[in-house]
Each structure stands twice: as structure tokens, then as C-alpha cells.
Protein backbone atom coordinates (compact mmCIF):
# COMPACT_ATOMS: atom_id res chain seq x y z
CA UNK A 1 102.69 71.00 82.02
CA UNK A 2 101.92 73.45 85.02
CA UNK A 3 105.62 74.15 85.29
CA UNK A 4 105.55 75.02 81.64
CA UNK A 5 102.59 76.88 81.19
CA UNK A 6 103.91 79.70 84.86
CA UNK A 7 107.70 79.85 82.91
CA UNK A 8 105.82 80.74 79.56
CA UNK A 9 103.48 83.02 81.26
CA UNK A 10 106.02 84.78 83.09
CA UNK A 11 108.27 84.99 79.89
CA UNK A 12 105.33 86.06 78.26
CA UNK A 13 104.94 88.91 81.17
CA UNK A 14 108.92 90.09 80.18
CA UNK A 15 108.08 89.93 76.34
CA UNK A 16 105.32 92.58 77.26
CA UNK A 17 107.37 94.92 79.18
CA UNK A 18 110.06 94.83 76.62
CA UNK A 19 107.25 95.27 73.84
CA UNK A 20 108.39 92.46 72.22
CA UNK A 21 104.44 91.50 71.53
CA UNK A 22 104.39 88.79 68.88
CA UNK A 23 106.97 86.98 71.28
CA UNK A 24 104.64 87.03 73.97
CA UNK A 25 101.66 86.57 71.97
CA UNK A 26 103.53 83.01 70.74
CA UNK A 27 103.97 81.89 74.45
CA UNK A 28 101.27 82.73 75.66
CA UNK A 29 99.14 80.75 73.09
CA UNK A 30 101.19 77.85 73.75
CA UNK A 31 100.64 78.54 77.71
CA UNK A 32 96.79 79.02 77.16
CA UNK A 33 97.04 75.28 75.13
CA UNK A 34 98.81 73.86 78.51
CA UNK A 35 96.90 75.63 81.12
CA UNK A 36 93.14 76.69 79.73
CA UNK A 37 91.93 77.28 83.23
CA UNK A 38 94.27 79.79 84.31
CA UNK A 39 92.50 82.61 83.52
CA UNK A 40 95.07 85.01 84.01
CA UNK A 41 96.53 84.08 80.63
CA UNK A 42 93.28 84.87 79.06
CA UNK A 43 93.79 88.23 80.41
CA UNK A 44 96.90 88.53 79.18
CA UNK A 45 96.66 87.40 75.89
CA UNK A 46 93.37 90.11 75.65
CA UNK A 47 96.08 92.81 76.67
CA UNK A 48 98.48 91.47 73.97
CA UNK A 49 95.73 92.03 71.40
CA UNK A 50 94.78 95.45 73.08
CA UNK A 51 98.59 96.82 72.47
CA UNK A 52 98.22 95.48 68.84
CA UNK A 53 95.21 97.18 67.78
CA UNK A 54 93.41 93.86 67.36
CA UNK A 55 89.69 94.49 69.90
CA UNK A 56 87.68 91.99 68.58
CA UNK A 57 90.19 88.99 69.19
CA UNK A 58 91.00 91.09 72.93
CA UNK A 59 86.91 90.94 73.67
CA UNK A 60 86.58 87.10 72.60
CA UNK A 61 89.76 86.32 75.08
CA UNK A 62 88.13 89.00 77.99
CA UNK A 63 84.73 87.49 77.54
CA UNK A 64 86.55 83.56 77.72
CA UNK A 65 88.47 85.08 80.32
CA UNK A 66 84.76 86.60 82.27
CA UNK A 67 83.50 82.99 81.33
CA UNK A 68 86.07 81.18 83.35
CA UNK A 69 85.95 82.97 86.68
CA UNK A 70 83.07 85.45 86.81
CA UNK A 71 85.03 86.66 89.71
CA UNK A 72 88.22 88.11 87.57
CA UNK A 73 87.91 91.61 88.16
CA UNK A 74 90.36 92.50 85.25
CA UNK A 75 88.49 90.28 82.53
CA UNK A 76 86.02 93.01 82.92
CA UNK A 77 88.42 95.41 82.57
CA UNK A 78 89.87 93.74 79.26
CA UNK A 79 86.22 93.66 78.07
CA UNK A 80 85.51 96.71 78.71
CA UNK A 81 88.60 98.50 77.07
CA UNK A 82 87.63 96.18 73.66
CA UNK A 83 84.37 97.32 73.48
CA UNK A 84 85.11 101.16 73.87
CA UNK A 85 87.67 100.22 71.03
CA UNK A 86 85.17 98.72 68.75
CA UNK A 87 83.06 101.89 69.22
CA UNK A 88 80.09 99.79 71.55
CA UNK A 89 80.56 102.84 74.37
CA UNK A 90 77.27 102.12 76.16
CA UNK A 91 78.03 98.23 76.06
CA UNK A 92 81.59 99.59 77.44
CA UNK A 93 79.87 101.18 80.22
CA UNK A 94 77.70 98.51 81.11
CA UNK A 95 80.22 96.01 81.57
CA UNK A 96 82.63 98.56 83.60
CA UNK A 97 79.72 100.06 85.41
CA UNK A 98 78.54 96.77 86.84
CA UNK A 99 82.42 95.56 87.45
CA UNK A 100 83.37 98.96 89.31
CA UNK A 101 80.42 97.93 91.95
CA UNK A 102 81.16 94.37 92.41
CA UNK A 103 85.09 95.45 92.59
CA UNK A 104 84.70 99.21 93.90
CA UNK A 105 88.97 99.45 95.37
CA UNK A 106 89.70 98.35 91.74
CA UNK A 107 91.34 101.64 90.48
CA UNK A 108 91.77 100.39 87.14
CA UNK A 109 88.18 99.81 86.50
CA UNK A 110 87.19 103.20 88.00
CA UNK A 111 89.48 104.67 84.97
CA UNK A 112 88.82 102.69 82.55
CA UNK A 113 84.32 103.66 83.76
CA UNK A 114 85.70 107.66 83.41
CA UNK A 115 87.10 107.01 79.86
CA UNK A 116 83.65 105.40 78.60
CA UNK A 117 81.25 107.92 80.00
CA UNK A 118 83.81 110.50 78.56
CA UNK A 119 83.50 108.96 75.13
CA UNK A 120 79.59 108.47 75.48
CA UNK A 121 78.40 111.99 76.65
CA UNK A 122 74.72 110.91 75.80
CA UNK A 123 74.74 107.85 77.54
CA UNK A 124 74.28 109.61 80.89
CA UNK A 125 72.58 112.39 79.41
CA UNK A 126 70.18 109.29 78.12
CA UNK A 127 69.83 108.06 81.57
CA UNK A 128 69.00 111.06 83.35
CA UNK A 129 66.50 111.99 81.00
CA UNK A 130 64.91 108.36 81.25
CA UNK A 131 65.01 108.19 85.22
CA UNK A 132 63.19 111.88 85.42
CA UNK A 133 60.75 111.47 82.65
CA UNK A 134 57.92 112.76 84.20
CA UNK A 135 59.85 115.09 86.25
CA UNK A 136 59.40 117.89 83.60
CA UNK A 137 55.09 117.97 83.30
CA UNK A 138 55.10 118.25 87.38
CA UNK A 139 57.21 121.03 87.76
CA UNK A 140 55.82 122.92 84.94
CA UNK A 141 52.66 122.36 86.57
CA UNK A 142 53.60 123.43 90.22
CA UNK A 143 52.02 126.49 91.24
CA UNK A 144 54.18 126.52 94.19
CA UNK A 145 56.55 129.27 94.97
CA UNK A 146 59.09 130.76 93.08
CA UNK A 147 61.56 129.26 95.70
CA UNK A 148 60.16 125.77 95.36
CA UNK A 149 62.84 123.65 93.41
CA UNK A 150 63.51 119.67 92.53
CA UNK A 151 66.56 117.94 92.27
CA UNK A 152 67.66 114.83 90.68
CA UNK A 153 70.23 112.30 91.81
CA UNK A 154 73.38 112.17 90.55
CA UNK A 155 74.25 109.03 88.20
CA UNK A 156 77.13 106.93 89.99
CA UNK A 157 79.12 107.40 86.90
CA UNK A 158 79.40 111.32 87.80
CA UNK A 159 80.48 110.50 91.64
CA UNK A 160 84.14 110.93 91.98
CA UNK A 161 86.26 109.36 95.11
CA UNK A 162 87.28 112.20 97.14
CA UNK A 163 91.12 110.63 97.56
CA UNK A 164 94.20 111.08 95.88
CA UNK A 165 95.38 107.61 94.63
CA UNK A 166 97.86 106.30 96.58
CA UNK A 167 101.34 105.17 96.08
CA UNK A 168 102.34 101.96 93.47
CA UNK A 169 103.87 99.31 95.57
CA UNK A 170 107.02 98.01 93.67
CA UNK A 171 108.22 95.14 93.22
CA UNK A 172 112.36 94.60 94.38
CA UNK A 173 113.54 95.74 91.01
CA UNK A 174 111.44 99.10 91.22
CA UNK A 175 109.24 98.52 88.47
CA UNK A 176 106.63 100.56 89.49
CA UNK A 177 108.16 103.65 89.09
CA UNK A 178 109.29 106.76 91.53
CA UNK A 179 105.30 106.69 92.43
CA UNK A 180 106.49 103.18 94.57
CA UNK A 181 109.77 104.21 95.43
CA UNK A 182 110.80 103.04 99.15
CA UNK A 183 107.12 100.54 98.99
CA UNK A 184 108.92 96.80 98.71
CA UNK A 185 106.53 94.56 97.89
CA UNK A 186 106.55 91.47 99.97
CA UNK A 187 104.63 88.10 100.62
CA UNK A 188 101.69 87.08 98.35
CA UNK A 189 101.81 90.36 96.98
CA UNK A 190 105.90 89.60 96.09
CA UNK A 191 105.09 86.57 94.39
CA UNK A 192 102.17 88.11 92.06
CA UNK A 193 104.59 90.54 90.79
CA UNK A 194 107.27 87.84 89.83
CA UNK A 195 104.41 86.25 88.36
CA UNK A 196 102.56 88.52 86.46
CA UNK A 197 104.58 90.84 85.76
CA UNK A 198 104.33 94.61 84.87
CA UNK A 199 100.70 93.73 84.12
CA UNK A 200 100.14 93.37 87.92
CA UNK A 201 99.90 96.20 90.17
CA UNK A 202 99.23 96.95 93.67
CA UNK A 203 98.80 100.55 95.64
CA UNK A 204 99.20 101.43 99.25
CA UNK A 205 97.18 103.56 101.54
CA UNK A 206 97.08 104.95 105.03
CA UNK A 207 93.50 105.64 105.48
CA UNK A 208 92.13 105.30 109.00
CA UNK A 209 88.48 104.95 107.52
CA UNK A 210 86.35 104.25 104.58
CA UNK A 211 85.25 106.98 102.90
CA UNK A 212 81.75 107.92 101.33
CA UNK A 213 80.85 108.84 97.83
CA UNK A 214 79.36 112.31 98.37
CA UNK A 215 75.75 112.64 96.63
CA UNK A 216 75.96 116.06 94.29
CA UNK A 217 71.95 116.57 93.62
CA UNK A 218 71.37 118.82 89.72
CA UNK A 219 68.24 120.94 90.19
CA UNK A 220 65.40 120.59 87.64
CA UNK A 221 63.94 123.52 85.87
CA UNK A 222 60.57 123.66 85.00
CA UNK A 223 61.30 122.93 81.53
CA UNK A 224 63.22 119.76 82.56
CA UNK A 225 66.72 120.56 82.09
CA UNK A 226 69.28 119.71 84.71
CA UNK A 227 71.64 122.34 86.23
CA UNK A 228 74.56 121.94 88.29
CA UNK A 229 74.12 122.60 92.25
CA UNK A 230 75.21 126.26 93.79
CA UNK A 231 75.02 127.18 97.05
């Protein structure tokens, strides 16, 4: 049955690429029926739906999918993409939100974050306003200075990574694209492709050290508006 359910997944995985969807949709039910704790197939049957337009069946696989192994990084990423479909943006943010911190090197998630704050503009607007409400009374109240000034922390969900994102390891028929060209994949990271498919994806970098987020403060005007930072 295991045999079955990784040649049905991986046909599955070619059906995809080729955009052959229903095929892959078939085989991957009948994997799912085999193998229900691969979660993987979960995933991939939420993508299926995704590329056909169908959200609400691609949330009930992401969130079986989030059920199974809470660890998954892309079930949140399935989830999250379903509900920014459906039109739940701030649910959409929630989910990828809390994912991009548990899984911060997860590029996709990061992405998928930007997309829902840029479809929800008063979702951060909404939790600015919430963190700094009773910023506004005690600055119109100071009878400082007219250089004193306040500033408010930037939301992680404005923070940007301060890297250029890195090259697309391929696998040994150069399915990544010219982005991976001359980066063979090799080892675990061989087999994954062969497994998974286009679906799968890994990048490369050179970076001696971890970087840091910077922290971008907004200054507060007395009547409780943000404004962007100038030197």
C-alpha cells in the first residue's frame, strides 16, 4: 500500500506540472485513501483545489493537513492562501502571521504574509490604532517642547528581510529554472524533489551570518496619526 500510495503521489506531482489537474486530483484521492497519514498529500491535494478555483475544499484539506502534523509548515501556507481566497483576509493573516514566526527561513510563507496584509490595508491600520490607543490623549496633552516627539513600533508584518532571495536549487532535470542553473540538488534534498515534485523547492545561500530585522519606528502626532520616519 506504501509503495502505491509514493508512485501515485509522485504521478500525481507530474500530473501537476503538466496541468493535467483532474488526473492528479484522481490519484491523489486514491493515495490519500492508502496513506491518510502522509500529510504531504493533504497538501497537495489543497494545491490541486487552489489551481482549480475550489478554496473551501483547499482549506478543509490544509486545515486536515495542519491537524495531522502541526509541524507542516506548508499546511499553513495552503490555509492561508484558501482563506485570502474566500475573502477571510484577517483570518489569512493570522494563520500566516503565526506560521512565518514558528517557520521564519520559509520564503513561501513570508510571500504569501505580504499578499494578505496587501489585501487587508486596515488590518494593520486596525492594529496600530489598537496597540497606541491611549497614545493620542498623552501627546495632545504634553506641554513639552515643540521638539518632544513619540514613536510607535513597527508591526512585524511591515518589517522586510534586508536580503535578496537566493538562488532555486534544481533538481538534475533543471526544473527550477535559470534562477537554479549550475545548483544540483543532491542527498535528502535530491530525493524530496523526485518525490514531491515541482511542488517542492529549495534555495541556496552564502551568508556568513544571520541577519536582523531592522526596527523602522512611525512618529505619533499629537492628534494620533502615524507618520513615516525621516531623518
Amino acid at each position: 500500500m506504501a509503495e502505491r500510495a509514493a508512485a501515485l503521489k509522485a504521478s500525481a506531482n507530474k500530473a501537476i506540472a503538466q496541468k493535467k489537474l483532474g488526473q492528479a486530483l484522481a490519484e491523489l484521492n486514491e493515495a490519500i485513501e492508502l496513506a491518510p497519514d502522509d500529510v504531504a498529500l493533504w497538501s497537495n491535494r489543497a494545491y490541486v483545489h487552489e489551481l482549480q478555483k475550489e478554496h473551501a475544499a483547499a482549506l478543509t484539506d490544509a486545515q486536515e493537513c495542519i491537524r495531522r502534523s502541526p509541524n507542516f509548515a506548508k499546511g499553513y501556507l495552503r490555509a492561508g492562501r484558501a482563506l485570502l481566497a474566500l475573502n477571510r483576509q484577517e483570518e489569512a493573516v493570522t494563520m500566516l502571521l503565526g506560521a512565518s514566526e514558528r517557520f521564519p527561513q520559509d520564503y513561501a510563507l513570508q510571500e504569501a504574509l505580504n499578499d494578505a496584509h496587501q489585501a487587508t490595508p486596515n488590518a494593520v491600520a486596525a492594529s496600530e490604532a489598537s496597540s497606541m490607543q491611549t497614545a493620542p490623549s498623552a501627546v495632545s496633552e504634553s506641554k513639552g517642547l515643540s521638539s518632544s516627539y513619540y514613536y510607535a513600533a513597527v508591526p512585524a508584518s511591515e518589517r522586510k528581510l534586508p536580503v535578496q532571495q537566493p538562488a532555486r536549487i534544481a533538481d538534475e532535470a533543471g526544473r527550477a529554472g535559470p534562477a537554479g542553473a549550475g545548483l544540483a540538488a543532491s542527498g535528502a534534498i535530491k530525493q524530496d524533489l523526485e518525490q514531491k515534485g515541482s511542488d517542492s523547492y529549495y534555495y541556496a545561500h552564502d551568508r556568513a551570518k544571520d541577519y536582523h530585522v531592522p526596527t523602522v519606528p512611525k512618529k505619533i502626532d499629537a492628534d494620533g496619526k502615524l507618520r513615516d520616519y525621516k531623518m
